[in-house]
C-alpha atoms as a PDB file:
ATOM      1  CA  UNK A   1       0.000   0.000   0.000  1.00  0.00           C
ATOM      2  CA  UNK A   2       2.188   2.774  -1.232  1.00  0.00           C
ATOM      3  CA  UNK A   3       0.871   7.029  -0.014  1.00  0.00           C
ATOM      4  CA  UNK A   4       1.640   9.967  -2.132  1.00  0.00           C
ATOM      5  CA  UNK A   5       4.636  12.131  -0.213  1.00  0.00           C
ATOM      6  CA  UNK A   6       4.068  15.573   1.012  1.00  0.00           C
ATOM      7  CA  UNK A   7       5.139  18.303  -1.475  1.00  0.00           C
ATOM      8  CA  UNK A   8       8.010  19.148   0.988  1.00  0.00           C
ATOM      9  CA  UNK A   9       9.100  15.338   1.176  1.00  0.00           C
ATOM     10  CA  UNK A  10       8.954  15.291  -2.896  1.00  0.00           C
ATOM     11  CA  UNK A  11      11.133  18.507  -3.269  1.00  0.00           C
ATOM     12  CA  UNK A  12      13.413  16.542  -1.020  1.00  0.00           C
ATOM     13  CA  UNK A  13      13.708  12.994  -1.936  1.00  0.00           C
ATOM     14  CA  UNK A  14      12.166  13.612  -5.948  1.00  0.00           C
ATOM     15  CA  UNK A  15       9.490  10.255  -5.552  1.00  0.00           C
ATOM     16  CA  UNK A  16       6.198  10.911  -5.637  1.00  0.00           C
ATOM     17  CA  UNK A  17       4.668   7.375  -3.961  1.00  0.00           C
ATOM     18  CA  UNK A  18       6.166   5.250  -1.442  1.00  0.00           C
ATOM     19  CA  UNK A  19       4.669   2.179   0.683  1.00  0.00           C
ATOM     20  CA  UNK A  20       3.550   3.136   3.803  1.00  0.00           C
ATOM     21  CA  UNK A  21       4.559   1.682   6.955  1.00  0.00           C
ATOM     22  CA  UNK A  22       3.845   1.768  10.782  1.00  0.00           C
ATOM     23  CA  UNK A  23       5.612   5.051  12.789  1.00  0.00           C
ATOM     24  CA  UNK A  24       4.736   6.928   9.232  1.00  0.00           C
ATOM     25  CA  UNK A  25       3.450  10.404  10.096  1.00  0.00           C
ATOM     26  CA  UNK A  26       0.081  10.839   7.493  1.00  0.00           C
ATOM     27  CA  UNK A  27      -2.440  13.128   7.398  1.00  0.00           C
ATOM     28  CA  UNK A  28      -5.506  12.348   5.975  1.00  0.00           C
ATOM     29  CA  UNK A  29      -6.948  14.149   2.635  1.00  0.00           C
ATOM     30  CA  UNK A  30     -10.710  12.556   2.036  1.00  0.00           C
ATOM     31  CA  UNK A  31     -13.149  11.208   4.066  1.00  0.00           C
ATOM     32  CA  UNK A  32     -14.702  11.544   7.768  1.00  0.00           C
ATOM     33  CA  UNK A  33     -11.509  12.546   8.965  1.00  0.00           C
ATOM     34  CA  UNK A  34     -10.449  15.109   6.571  1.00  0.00           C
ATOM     35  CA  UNK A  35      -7.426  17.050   7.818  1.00  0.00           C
ATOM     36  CA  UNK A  36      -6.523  14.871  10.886  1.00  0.00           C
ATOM     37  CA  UNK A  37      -2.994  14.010  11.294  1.00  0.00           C
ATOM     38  CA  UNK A  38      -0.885  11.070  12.919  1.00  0.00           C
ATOM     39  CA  UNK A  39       1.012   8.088  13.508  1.00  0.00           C
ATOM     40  CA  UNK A  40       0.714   4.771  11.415  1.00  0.00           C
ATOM     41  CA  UNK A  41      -0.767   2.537  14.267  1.00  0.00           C
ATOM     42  CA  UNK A  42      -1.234  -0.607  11.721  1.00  0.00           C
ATOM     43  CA  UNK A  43      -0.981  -1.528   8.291  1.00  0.00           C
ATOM     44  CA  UNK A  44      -4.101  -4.220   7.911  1.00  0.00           C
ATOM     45  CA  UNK A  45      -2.890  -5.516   4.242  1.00  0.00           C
ATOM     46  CA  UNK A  46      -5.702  -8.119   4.316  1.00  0.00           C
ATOM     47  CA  UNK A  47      -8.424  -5.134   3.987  1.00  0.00           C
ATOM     48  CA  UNK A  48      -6.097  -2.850   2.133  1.00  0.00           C
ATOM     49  CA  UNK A  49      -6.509  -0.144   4.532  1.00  0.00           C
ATOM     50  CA  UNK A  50      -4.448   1.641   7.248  1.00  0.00           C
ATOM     51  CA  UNK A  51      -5.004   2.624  11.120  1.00  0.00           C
ATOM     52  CA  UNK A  52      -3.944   5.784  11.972  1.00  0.00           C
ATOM     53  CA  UNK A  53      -3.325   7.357  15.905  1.00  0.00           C
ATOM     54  CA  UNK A  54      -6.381  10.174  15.691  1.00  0.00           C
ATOM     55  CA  UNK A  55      -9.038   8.398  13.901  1.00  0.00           C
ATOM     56  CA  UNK A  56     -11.186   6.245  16.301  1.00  0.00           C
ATOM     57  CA  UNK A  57     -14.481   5.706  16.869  1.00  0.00           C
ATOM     58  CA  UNK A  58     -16.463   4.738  20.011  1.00  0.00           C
ATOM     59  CA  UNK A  59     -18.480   1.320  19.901  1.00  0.00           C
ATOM     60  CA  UNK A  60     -22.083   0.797  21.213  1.00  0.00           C
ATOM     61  CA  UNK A  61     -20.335  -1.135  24.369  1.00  0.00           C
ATOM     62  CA  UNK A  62     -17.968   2.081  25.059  1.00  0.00           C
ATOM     63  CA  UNK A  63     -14.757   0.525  23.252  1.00  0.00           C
ATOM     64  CA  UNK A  64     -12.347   3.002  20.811  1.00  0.00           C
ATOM     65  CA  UNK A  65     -11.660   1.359  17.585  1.00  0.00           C
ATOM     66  CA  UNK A  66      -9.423   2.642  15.054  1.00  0.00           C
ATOM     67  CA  UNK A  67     -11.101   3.259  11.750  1.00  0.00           C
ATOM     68  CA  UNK A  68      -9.500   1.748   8.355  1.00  0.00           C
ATOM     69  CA  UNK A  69      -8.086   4.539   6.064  1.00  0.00           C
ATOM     70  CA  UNK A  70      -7.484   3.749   2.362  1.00  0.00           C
ATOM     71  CA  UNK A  71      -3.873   4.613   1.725  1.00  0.00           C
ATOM     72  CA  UNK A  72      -4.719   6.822  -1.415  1.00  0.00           C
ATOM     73  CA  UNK A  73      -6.443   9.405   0.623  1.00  0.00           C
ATOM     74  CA  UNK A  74      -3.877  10.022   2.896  1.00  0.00           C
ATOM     75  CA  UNK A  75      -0.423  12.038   2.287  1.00  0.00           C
ATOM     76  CA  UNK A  76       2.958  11.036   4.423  1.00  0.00           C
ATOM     77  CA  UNK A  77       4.539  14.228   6.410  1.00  0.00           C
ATOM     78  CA  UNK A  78       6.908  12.725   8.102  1.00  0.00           C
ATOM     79  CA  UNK A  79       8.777   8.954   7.075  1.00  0.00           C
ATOM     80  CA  UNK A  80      10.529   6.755   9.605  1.00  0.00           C
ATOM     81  CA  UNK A  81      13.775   6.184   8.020  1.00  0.00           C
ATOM     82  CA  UNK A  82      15.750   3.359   8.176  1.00  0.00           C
ATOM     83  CA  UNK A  83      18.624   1.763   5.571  1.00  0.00           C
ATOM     84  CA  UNK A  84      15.845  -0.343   3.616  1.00  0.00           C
ATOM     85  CA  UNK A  85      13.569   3.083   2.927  1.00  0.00           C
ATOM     86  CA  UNK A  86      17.009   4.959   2.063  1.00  0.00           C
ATOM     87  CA  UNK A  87      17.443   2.360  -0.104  1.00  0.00           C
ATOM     88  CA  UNK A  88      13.618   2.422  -2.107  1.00  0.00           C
ATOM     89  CA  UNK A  89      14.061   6.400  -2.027  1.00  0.00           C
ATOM     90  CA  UNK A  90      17.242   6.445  -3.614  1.00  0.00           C
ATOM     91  CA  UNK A  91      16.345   3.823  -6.344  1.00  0.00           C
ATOM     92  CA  UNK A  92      13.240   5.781  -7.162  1.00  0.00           C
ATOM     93  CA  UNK A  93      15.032   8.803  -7.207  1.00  0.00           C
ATOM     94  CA  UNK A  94      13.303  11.259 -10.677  1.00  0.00           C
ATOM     95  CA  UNK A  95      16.337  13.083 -10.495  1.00  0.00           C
ATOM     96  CA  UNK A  96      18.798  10.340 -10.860  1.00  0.00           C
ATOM     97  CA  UNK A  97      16.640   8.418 -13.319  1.00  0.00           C
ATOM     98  CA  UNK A  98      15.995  12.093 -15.912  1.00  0.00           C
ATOM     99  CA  UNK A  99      20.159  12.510 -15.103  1.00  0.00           C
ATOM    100  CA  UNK A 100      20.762   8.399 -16.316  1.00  0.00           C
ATOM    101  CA  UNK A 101      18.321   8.916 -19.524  1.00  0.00           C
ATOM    102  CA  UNK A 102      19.885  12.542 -20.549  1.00  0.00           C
ATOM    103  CA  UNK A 103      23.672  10.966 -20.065  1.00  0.00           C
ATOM    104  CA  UNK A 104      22.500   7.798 -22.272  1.00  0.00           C
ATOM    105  CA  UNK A 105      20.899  10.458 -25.016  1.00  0.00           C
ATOM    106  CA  UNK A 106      24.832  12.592 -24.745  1.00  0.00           C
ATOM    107  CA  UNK A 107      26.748   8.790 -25.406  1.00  0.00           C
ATOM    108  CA  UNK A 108      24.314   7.940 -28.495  1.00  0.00           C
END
């Protein structure tokens, strides 16, 4: 389940998508909870959705549930970064790819 990045966070890293994961700050673009922002509680892959810290609900016996999130209307603020994601960012990297393709045109 990959989120669009923040326009600040896609000045910075130049990739527009990347899969979401828990400790991922989001804030949320559509829906009920338009405009709240977070932490990534869970990532529930089996209903394609994701639990964020702010969005909860009350059941009818008094219990707070988190409520699912589709990962296309959220954006990330803030990523948890680790060696893996430095890894995904710099491989998806529009700079380094337009920078490979332009050299490639220059040699031919």
């Amino acid at each position: 389940m990959a989120c669009p990045l923040s326009k600040e966070l896609f000045l910075r890293h130049h990739v527009r998508s990347i899969p979401v994961r828990v400790e991922d700050e989001v804030k949320v673009l559509r829906g009920a909870f338009k405009g709240k922002e977070g932490k990534v509680v869970q990532c529930y892959r089996k209903k394609y959705v994701i639990h964020v810290e702010r969005c909860t609900r009350d059941k009818a016996n008094g219990q707070t549930i988190h409520v699912g999130i589709d990962a296309s209307n959220c954006v990330i603020t803030k990523l948890k970064m680790d060696k893996s994601r430095k890894n995904i960012l710099d491989r998806k990297n529009r700079m380094k790819i337009g920078q490979a393709s332009s050299a490639a045109n220059i040699v031919d």
